[in-house]
C-alpha atoms as a PDB file:
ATOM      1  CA  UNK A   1      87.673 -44.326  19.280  1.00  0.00           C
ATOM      2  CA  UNK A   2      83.877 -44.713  19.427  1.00  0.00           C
ATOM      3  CA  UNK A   3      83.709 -42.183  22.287  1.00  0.00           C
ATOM      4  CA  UNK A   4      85.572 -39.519  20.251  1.00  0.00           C
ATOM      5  CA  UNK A   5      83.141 -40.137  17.286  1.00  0.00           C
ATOM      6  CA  UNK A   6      80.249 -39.933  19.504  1.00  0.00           C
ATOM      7  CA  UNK A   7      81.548 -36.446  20.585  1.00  0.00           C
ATOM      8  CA  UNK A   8      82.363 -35.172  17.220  1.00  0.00           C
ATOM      9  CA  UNK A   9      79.233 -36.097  16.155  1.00  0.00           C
ATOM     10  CA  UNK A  10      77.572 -34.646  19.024  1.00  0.00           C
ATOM     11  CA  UNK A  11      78.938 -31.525  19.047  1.00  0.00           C
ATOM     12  CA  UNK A  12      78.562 -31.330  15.077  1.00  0.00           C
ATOM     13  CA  UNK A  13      74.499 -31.368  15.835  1.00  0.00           C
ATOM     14  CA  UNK A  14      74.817 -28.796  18.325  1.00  0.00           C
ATOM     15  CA  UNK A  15      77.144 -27.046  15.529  1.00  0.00           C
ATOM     16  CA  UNK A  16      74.954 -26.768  12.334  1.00  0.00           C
ATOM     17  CA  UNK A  17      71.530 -24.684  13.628  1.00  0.00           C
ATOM     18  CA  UNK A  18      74.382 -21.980  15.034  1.00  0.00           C
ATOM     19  CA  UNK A  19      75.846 -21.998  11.919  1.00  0.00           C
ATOM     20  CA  UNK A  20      73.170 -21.267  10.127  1.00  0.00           C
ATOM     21  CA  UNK A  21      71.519 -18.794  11.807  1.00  0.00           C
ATOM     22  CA  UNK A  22      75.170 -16.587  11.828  1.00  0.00           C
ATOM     23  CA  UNK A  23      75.005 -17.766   8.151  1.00  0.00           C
ATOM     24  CA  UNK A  24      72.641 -14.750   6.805  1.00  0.00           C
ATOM     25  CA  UNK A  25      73.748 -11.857   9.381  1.00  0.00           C
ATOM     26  CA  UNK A  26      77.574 -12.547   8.281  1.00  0.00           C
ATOM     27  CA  UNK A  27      76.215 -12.900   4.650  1.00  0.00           C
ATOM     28  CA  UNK A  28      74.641  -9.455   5.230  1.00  0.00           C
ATOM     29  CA  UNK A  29      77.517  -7.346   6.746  1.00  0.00           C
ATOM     30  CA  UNK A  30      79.968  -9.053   4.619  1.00  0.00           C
ATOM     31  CA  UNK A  31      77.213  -7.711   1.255  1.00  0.00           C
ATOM     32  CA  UNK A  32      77.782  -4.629   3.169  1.00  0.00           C
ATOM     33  CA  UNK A  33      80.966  -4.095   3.799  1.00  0.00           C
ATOM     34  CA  UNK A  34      81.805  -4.733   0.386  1.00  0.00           C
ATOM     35  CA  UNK A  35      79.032  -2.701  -1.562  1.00  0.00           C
ATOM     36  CA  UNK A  36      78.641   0.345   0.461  1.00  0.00           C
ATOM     37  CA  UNK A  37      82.682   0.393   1.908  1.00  0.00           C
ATOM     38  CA  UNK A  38      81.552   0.595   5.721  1.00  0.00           C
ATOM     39  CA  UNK A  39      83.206  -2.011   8.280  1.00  0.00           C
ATOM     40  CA  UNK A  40      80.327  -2.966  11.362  1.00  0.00           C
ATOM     41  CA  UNK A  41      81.189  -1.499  14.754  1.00  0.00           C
ATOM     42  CA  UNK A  42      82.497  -4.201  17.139  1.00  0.00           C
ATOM     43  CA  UNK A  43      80.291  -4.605  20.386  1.00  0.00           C
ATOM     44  CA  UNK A  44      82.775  -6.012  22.906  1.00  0.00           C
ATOM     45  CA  UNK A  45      81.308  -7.913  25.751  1.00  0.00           C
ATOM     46  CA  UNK A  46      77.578  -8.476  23.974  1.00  0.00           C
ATOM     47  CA  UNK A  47      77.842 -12.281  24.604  1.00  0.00           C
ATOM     48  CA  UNK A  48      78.162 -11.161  28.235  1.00  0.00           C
ATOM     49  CA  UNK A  49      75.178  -8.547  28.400  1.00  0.00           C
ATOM     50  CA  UNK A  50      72.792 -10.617  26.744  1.00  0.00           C
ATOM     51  CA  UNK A  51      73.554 -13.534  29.202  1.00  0.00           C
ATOM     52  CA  UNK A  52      73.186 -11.117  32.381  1.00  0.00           C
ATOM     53  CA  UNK A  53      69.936  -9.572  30.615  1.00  0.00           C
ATOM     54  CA  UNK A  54      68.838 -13.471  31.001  1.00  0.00           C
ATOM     55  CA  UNK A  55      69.499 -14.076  33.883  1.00  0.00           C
ATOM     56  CA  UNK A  56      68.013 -11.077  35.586  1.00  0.00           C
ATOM     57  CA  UNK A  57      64.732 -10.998  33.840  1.00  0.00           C
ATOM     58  CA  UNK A  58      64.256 -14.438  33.019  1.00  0.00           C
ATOM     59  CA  UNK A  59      64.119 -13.582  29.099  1.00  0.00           C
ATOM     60  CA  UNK A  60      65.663 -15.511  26.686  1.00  0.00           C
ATOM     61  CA  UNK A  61      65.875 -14.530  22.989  1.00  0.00           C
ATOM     62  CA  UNK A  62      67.791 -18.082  21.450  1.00  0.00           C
ATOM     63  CA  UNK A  63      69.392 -17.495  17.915  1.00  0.00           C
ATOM     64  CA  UNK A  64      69.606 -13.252  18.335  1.00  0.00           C
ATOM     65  CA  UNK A  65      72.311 -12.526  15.774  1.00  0.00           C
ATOM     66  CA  UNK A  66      72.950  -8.140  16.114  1.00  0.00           C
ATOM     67  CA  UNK A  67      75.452  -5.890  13.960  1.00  0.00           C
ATOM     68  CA  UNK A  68      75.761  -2.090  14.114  1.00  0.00           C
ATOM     69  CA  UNK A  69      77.125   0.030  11.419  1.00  0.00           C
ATOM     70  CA  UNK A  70      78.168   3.598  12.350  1.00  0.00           C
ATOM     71  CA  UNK A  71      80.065   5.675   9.805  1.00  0.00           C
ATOM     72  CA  UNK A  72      79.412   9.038   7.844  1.00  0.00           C
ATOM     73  CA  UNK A  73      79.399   7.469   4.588  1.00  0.00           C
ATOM     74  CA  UNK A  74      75.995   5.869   5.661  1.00  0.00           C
ATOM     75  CA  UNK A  75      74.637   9.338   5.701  1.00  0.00           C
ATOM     76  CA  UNK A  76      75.736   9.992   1.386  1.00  0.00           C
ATOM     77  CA  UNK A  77      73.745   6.626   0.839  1.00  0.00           C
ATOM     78  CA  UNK A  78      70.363   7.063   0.004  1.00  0.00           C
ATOM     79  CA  UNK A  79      68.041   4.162   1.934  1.00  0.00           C
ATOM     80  CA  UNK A  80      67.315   2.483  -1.197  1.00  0.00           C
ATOM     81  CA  UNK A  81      70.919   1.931  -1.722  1.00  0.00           C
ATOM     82  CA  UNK A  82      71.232   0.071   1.609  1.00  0.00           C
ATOM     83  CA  UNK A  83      68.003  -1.789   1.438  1.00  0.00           C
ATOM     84  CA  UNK A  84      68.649  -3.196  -2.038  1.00  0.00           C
ATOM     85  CA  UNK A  85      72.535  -4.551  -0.697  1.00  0.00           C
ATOM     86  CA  UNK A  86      70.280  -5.987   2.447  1.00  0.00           C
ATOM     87  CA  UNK A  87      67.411  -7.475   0.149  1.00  0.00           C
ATOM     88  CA  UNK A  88      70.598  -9.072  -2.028  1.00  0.00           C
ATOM     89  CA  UNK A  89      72.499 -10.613   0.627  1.00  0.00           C
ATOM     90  CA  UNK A  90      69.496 -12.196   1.988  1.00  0.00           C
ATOM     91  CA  UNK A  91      68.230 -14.196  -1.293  1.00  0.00           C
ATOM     92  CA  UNK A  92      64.992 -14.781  -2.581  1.00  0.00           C
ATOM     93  CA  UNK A  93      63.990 -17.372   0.720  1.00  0.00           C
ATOM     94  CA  UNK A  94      63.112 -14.415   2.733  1.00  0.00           C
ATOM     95  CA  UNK A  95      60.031 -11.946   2.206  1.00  0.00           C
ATOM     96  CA  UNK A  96      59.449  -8.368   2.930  1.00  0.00           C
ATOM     97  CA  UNK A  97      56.951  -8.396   6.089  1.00  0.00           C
ATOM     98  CA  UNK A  98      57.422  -4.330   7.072  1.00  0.00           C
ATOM     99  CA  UNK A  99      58.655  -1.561   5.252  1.00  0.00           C
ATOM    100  CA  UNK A 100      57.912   2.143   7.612  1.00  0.00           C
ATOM    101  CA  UNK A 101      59.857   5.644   6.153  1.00  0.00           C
ATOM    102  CA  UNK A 102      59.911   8.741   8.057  1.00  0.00           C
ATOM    103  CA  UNK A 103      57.852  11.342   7.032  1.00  0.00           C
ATOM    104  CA  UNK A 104      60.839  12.675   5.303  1.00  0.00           C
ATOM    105  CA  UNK A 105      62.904   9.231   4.279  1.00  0.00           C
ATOM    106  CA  UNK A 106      65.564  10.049   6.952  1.00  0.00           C
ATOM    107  CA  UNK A 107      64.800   7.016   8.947  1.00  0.00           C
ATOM    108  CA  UNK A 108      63.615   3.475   7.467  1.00  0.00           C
ATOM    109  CA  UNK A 109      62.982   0.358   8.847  1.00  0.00           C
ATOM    110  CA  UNK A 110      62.510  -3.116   7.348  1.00  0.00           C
ATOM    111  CA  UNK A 111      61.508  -6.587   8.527  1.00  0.00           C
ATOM    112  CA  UNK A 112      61.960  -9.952   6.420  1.00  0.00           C
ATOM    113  CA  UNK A 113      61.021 -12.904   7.344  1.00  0.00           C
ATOM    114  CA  UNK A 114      61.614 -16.741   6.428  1.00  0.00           C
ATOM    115  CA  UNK A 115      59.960 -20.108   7.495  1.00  0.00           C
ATOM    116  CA  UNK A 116      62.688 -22.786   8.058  1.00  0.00           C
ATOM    117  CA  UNK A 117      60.304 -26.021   9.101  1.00  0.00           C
ATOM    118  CA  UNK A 118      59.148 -25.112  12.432  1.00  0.00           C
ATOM    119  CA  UNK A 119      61.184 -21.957  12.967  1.00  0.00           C
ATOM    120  CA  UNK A 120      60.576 -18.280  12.429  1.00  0.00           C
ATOM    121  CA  UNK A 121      63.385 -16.128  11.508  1.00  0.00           C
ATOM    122  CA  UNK A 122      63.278 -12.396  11.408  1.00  0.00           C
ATOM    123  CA  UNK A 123      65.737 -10.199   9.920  1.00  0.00           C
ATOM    124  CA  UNK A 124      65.164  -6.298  11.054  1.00  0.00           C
ATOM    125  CA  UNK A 125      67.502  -3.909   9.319  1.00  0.00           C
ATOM    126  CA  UNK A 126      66.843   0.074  10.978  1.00  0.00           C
ATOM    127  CA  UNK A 127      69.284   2.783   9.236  1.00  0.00           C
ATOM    128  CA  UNK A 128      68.505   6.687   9.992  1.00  0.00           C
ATOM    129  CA  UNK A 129      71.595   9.195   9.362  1.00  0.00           C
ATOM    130  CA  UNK A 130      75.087   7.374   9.600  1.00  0.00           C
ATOM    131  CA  UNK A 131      73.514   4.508  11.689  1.00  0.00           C
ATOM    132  CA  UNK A 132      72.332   1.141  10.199  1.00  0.00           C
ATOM    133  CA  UNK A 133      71.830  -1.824  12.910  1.00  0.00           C
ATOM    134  CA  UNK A 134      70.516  -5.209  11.463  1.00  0.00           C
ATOM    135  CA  UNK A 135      69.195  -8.408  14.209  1.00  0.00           C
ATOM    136  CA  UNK A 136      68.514 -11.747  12.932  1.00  0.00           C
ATOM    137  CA  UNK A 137      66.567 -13.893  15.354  1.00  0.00           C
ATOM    138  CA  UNK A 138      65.134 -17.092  15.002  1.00  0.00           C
ATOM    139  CA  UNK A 139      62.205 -18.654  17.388  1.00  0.00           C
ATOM    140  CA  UNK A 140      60.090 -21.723  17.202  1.00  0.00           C
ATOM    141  CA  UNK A 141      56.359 -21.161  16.796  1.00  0.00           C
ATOM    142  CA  UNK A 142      55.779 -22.062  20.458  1.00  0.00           C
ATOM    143  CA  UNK A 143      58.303 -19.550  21.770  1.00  0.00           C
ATOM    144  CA  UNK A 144      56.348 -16.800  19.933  1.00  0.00           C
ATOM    145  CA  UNK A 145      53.095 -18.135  20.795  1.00  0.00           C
ATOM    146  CA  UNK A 146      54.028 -18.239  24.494  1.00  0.00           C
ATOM    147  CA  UNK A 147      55.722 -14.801  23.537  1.00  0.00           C
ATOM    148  CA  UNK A 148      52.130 -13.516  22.374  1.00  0.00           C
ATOM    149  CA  UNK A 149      50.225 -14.822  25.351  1.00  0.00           C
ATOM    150  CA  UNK A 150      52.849 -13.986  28.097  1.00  0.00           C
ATOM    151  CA  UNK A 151      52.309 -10.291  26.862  1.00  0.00           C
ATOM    152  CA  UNK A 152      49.336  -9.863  29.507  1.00  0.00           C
ATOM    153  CA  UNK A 153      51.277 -11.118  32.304  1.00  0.00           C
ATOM    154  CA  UNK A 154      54.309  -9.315  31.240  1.00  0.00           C
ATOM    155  CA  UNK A 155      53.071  -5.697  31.246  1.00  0.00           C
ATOM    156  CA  UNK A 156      51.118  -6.668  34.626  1.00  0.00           C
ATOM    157  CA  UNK A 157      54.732  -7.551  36.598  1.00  0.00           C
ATOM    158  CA  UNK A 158      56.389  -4.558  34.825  1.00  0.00           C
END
């Protein structure tokens, strides 16, 4: 019996951080499903890419949460429309960091970010036409600062 607790509790720890980092991004497409009627495209076999994508270049992105909307109603949507269903879903925790337009509004990108103790978490929404893809991803400070100083000996092997 004490085995069987020390599993459940164990694999309750391990649980709760992946929980909450999925907690925003399905937050998110579920605000958007409902307020602008579009459904997210499923990406079969991502799991599976992203692993092989480690393994053959040694990168690892931990906590990388991605959805992809693709339907014409995006398109009859103005930006604004889809930023302020984003900026509602996400709550008042996280902060505008980038906003770029296009010269002409069609495409817009946003980033928000949120401290949670020793963690960084980005939230990147990108719509242009009938497109919208959002990522969530969530690093520790010394993954992005060995991020930011790798980026020398990065561009020098590639």
């Amino acid at each position: 019996m004490r085995r069987h607790l020390h599993c459940a509790v164990t694999l309750l720890c391990i649980a709760l951080p992946l929980t909450s980092v999925a907690g925003d991004m399905n937050r998110v497409v579920r605000n958007l499903e409902g307020d602008l009627g579009v459904r997210h495209t499923h990406i079969p076999m991502l799991g599976v890419a992203m692993f092989m994508g480690k393994m053959a270049t040694g990168f690892q992105m931990p906590g990388v949460k991605l959805a992809i909307f693709e339907d014409e109603r995006l398109s009859e949507l103005s930006p604004e429309q889809i930023e302020y269903s984003v900026v509602k879903a996400l709550g008042p925790q996280w902060t505008q960091f980038v906003k770029s337009t296009s010269k002409y509004g069609a495409e817009q990108n946003w980033i928000y970010v949120s401290e949670d103790g020793k963690k960084l978490q980005m939230f990147i929404a990108s719509v242009e036409r009938n497109e919208l893809s959002l990522v969530q991803v969530k690093i520790s400070e010394r993954q992005m600062r060995r991020w930011i100083n790798d980026t020398d000996v990065m561009a020098k092997r590639h």
